[in-house]
Protein backbone atom coordinates (compact mmCIF):
# COMPACT_ATOMS: atom_id res chain seq x y z
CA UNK A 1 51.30 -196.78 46.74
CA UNK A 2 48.25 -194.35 46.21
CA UNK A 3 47.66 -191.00 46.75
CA UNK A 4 45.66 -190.05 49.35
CA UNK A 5 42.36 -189.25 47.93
CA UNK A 6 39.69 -187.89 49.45
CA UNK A 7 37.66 -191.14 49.99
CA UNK A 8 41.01 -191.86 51.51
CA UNK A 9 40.99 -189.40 53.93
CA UNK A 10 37.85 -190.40 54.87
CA UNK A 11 38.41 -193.87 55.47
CA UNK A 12 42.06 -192.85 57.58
CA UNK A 13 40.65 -190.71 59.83
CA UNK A 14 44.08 -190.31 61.90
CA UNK A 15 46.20 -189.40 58.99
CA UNK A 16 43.69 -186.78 57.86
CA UNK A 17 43.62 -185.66 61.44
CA UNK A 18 46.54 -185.18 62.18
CA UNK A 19 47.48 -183.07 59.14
CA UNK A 20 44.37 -180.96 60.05
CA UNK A 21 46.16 -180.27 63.23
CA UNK A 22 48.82 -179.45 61.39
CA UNK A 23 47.16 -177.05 59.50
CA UNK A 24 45.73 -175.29 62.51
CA UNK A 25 48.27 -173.11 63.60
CA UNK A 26 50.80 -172.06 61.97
CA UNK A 27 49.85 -169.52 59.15
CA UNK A 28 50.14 -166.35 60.76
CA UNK A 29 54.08 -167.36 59.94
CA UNK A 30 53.26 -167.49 56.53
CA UNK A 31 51.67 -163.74 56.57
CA UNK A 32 54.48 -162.59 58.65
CA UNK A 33 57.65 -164.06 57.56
CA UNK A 34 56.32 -165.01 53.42
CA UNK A 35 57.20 -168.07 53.70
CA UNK A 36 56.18 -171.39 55.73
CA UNK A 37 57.82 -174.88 56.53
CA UNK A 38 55.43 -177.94 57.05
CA UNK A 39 56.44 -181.81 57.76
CA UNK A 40 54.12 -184.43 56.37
CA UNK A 41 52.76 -183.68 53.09
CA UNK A 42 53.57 -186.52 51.20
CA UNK A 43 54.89 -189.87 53.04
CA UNK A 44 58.47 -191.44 52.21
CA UNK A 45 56.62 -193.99 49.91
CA UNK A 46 54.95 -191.22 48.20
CA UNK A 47 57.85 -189.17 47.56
CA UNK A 48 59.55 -192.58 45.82
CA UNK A 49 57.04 -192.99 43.89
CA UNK A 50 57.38 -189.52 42.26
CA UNK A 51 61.14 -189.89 41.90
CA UNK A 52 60.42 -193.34 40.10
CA UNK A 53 58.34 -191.92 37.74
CA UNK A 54 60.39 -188.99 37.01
CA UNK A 55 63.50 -191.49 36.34
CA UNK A 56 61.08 -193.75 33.68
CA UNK A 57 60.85 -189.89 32.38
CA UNK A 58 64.38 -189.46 32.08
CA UNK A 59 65.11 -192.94 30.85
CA UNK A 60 63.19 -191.97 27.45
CA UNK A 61 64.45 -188.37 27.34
CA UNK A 62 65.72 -187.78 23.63
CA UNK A 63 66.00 -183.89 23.38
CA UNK A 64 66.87 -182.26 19.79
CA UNK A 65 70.54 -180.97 19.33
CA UNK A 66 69.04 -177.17 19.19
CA UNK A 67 66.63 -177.65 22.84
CA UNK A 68 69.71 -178.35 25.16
CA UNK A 69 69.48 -175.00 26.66
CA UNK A 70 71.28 -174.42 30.45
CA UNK A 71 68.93 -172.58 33.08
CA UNK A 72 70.05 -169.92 35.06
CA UNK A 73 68.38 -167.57 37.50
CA UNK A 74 71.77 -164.94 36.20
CA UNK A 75 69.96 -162.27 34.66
CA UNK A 76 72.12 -161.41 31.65
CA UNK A 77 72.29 -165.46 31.21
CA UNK A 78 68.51 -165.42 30.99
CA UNK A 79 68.48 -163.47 28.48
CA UNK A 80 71.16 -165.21 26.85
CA UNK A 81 70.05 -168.47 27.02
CA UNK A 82 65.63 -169.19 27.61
CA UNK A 83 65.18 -165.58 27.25
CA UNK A 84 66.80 -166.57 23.52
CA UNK A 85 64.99 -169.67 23.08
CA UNK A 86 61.75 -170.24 21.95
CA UNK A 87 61.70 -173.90 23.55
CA UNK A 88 61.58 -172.17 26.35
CA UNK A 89 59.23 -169.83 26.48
CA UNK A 90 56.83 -172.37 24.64
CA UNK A 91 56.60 -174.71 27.29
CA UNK A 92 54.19 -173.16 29.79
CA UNK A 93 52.21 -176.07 28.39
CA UNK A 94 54.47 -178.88 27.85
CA UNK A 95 57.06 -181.06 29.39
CA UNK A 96 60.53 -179.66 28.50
CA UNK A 97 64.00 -180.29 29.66
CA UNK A 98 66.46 -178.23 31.14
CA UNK A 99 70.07 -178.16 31.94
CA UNK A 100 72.77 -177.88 34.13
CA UNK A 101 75.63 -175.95 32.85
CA UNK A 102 78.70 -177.63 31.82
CA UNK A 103 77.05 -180.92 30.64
CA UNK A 104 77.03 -180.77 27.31
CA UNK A 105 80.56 -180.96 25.11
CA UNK A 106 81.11 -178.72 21.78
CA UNK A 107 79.25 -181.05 20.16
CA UNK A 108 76.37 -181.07 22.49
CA UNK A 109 76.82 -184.45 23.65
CA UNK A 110 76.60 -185.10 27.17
CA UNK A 111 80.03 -185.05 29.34
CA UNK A 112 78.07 -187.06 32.33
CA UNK A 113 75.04 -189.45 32.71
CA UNK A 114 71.65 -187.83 31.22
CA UNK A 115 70.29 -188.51 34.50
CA UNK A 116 72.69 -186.26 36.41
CA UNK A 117 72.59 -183.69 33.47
CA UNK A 118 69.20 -182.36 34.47
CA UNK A 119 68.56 -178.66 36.52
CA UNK A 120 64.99 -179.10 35.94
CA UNK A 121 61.43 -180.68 33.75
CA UNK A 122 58.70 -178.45 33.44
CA UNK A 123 56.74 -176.68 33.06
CA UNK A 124 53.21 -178.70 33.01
CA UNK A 125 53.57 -182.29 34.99
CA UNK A 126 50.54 -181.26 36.89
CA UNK A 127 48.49 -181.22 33.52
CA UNK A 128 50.12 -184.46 31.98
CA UNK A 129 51.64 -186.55 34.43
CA UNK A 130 48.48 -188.34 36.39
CA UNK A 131 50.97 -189.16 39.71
CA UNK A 132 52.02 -185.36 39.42
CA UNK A 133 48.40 -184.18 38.82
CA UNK A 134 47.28 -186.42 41.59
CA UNK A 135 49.75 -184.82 43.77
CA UNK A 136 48.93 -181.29 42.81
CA UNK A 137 44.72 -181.31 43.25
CA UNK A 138 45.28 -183.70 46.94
CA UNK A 139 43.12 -182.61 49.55
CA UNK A 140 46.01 -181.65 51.38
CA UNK A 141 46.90 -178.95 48.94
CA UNK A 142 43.43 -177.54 48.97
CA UNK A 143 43.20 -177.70 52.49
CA UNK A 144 46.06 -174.98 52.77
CA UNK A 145 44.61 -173.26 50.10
CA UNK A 146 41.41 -172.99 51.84
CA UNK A 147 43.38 -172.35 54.86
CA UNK A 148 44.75 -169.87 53.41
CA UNK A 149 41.18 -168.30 52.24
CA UNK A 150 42.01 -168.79 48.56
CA UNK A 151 38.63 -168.95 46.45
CA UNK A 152 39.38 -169.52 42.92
CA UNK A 153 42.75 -170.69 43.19
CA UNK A 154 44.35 -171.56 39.50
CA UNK A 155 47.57 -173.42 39.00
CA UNK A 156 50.21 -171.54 36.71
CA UNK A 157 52.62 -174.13 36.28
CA UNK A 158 54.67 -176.83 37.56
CA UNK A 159 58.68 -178.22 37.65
CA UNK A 160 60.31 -181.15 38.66
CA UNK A 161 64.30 -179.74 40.47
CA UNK A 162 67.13 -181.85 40.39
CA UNK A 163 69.95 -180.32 42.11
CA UNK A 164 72.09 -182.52 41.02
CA UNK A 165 75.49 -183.58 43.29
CA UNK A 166 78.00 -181.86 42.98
CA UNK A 167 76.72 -179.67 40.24
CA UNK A 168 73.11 -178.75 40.97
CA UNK A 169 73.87 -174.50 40.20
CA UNK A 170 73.41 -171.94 42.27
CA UNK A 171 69.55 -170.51 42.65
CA UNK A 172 70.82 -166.53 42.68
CA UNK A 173 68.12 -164.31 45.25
CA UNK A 174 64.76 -163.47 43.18
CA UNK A 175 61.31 -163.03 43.64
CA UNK A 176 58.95 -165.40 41.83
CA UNK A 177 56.85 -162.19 41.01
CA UNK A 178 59.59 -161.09 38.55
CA UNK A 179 58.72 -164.22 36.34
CA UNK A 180 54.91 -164.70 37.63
CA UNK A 181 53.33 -161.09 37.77
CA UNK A 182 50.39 -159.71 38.81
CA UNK A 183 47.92 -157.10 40.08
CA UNK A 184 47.74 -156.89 42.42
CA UNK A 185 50.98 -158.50 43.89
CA UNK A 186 50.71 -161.37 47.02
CA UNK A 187 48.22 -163.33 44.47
CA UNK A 188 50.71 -166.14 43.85
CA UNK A 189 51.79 -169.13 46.55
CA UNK A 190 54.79 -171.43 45.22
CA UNK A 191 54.22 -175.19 46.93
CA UNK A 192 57.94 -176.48 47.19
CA UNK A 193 57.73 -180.36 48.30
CA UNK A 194 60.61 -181.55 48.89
CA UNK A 195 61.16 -185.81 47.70
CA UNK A 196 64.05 -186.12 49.31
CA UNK A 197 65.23 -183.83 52.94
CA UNK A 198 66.68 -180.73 51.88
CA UNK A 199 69.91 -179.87 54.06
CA UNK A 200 72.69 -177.05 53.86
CA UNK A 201 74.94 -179.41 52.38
CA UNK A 202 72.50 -180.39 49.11
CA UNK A 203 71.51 -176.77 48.63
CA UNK A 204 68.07 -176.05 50.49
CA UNK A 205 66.18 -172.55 50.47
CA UNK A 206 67.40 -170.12 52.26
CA UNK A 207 64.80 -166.61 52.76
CA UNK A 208 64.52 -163.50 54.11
CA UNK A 209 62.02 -163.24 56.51
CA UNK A 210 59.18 -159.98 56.02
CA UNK A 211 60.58 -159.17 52.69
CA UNK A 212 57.59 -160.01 50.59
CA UNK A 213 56.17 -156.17 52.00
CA UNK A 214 58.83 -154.51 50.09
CA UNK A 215 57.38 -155.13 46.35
CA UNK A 216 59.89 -155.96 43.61
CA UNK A 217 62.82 -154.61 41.77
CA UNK A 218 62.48 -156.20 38.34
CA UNK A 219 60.29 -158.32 35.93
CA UNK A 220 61.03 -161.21 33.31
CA UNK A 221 58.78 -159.42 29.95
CA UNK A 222 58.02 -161.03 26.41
CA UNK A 223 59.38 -158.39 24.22
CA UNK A 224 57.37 -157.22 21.02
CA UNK A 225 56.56 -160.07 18.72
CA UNK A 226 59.22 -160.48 16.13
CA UNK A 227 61.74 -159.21 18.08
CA UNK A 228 65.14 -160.61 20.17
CA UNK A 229 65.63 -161.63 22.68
CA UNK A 230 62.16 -163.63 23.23
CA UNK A 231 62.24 -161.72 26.52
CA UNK A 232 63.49 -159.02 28.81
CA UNK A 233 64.00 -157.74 32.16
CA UNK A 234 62.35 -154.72 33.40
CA UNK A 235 64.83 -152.97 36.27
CA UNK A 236 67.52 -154.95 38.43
CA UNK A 237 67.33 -157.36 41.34
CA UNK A 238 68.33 -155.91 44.64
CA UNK A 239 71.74 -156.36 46.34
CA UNK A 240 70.84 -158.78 49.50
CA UNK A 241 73.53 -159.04 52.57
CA UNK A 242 73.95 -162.67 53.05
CA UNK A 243 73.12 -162.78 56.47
CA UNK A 244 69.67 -161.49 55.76
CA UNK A 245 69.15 -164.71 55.07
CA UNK A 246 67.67 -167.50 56.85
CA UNK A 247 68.18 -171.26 56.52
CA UNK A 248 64.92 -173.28 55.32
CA UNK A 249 65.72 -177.13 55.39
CA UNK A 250 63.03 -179.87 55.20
CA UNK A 251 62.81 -183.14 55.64
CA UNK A 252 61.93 -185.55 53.37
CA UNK A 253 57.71 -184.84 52.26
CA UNK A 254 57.62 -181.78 53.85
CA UNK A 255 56.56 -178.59 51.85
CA UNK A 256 57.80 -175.07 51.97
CA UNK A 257 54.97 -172.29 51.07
CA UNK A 258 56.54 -169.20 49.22
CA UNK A 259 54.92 -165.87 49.05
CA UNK A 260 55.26 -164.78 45.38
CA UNK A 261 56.95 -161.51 46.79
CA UNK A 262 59.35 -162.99 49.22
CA UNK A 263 63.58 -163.25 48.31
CA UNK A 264 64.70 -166.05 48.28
CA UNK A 265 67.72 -168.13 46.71
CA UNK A 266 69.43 -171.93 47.05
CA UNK A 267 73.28 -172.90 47.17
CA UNK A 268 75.39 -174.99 44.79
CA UNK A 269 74.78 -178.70 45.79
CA UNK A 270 78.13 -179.71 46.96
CA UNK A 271 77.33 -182.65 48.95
CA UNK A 272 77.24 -186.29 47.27
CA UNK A 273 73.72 -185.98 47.35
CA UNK A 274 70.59 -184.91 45.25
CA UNK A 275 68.13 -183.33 46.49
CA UNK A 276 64.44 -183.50 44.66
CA UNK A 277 61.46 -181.27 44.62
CA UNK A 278 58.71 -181.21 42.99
CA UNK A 279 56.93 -177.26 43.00
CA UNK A 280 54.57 -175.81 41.42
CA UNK A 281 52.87 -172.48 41.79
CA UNK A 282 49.04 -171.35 42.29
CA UNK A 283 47.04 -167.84 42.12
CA UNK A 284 44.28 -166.58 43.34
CA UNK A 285 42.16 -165.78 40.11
CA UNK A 286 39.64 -163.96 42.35
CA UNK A 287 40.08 -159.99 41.71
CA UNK A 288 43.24 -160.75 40.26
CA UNK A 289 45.30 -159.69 36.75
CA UNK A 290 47.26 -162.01 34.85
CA UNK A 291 50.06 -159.52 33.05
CA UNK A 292 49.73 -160.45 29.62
CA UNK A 293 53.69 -159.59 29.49
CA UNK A 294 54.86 -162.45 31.55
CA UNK A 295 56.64 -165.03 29.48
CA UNK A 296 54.02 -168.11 30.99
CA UNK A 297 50.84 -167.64 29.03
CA UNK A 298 47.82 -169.73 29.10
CA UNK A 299 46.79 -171.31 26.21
CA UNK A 300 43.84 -173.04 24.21
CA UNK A 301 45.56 -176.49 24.84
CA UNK A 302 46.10 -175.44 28.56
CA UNK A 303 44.37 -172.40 30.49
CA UNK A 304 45.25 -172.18 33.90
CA UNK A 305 43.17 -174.97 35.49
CA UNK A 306 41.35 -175.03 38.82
CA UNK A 307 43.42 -176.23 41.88
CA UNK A 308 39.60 -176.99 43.66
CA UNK A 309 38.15 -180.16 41.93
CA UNK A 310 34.25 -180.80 41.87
């Protein structure tokens, strides 16, 4: 199946339709609460299609001994682990690999399928993958960013989330402005589509309504060149009660819309079931600051491109 395009859209007027109806309503939510929910984004067919490609991905996967690095939201294991690793912090404009913890044997060998070994792939499918690029500049994507009175929106990066079964780790409460900075804060949107429905039992988001008005505690920082770790943290995250927070699932297609400044976290996927997403996040360049201190860095090979295409 295709991506809707925007000759597409043209040509199935009810689709496009109804998705502008969609749009109509609902984003004084996303100013109030930092956060929005909506169903339809990408059809069933669509989301199989990314999952299909992302397993030919996986099928040719051969990652060097010395890259098979866990992620972790923890923030001493940050620093322990990507904060450490220059494969990490290096792949703002590649397609890297990244691990769930206790997959790997003293050896580094895997202890379980490569395919369930994975926490995430990113961080530029939208610059190298066409069905993930395709995906990313849709017209539904600029139509909330229009919406949403974005002018010269820019996308940072992108990641493809496993959450494995059974293993898929714990997402700890953060603010994507501690990794993504900038000045002023509120310029950044993540875009959270869920490929497969998101429940309690796989590990969906879970938020806190309103608290993207409260700023942030810390921030992820490249430390001086030279020096170790590759990166640091700048204060501490908040202490969150847990029933602050609110339950987010989606179905299947649907996409969540995160306020850069909002908490938010995920559960350990206990169920028997994964649950993919593919995410990315945007900015508004307009007026805005880039902190040359976060760890993602544009680069000659990749500046941030335009989400709007001519």
């Amino acid at each position: 199946m295709d991506f809707l395009t925007d000759q597409d859209a043209k040509k199935d007027s009810s689709v496009h339709i109804l998705w502008w109806r969609i749009l109509s309503g609902p984003f004084q939510q996303y100013q109030e609460d930092g956060y929005l929910i909506l169903d339809g984004l990408l059809s069933p067919a669509e989301c199989d299609e990314l999952r299909l490609r992302m397993g030919e991905i996986v099928d040719r996967m051969d990652v060097p001994e010395h890259c098979r690095i866990q992620f972790s939201t923890n923030h001493d294991e940050q620093l322990k682990t990507q904060g450490n690793a220059d494969y990490f912090i290096t792949s703002g404009d590649k397609i890297r690999f990244f691990f769930e913890k206790g997959v790997f044997d003293d050896k580094g060998d895997f202890t379980v399928p490569k395919e369930r070994s994975l926490n995430k792939i990113g961080h530029a499918l939208h610059a190298y993958e066409p069905l993930y690029k395709t995906v990313t500049h849709s017209p539904k994507i600029q139509g909330i960013a229009k919406k949403l009175g974005l002018k010269s929106p820019v996308i940072l990066q992108s990641m493809y989330i496993f959450k494995q079964p059974g293993i898929g780790g714990e997402v700890t409460p953060h603010q994507d402005a501690t990794f993504l900075h900038t000045e002023p804060l509120g310029r950044v949107m993540g875009v959270w589509i869920a490929l497969e429905d998101a429940t309690l039992n796989n590990g969906c988001l879970w938020f806190i309504p309103g608290s993207h008005n409260n700023g942030i505690t810390r921030r992820m920082v490249r430390t001086p060149e030279g020096t170790y770790p590759l990166t640091d943290f700048v204060g501490r995250e908040a202490t969150y009660g847990d029933k602050l927070f609110i339950p987010a699932p989606v179905k299947k297609g649907g996409v969540v819309l995160i306020e850069g400044t909002v908490v938010h976290k995920s559960e350990q996927n206990v169920s028997e079931k994964s649950r993919h997403v593919y995410t990315f996040h945007i900015m508004e360049s307009q007026e805005t600051k880039w902190n040359p201190e976060n760890w993602l860095q544009p680069t000659e090979d990749l500046p941030f491109p335009a989400l709007y295409t001519k």
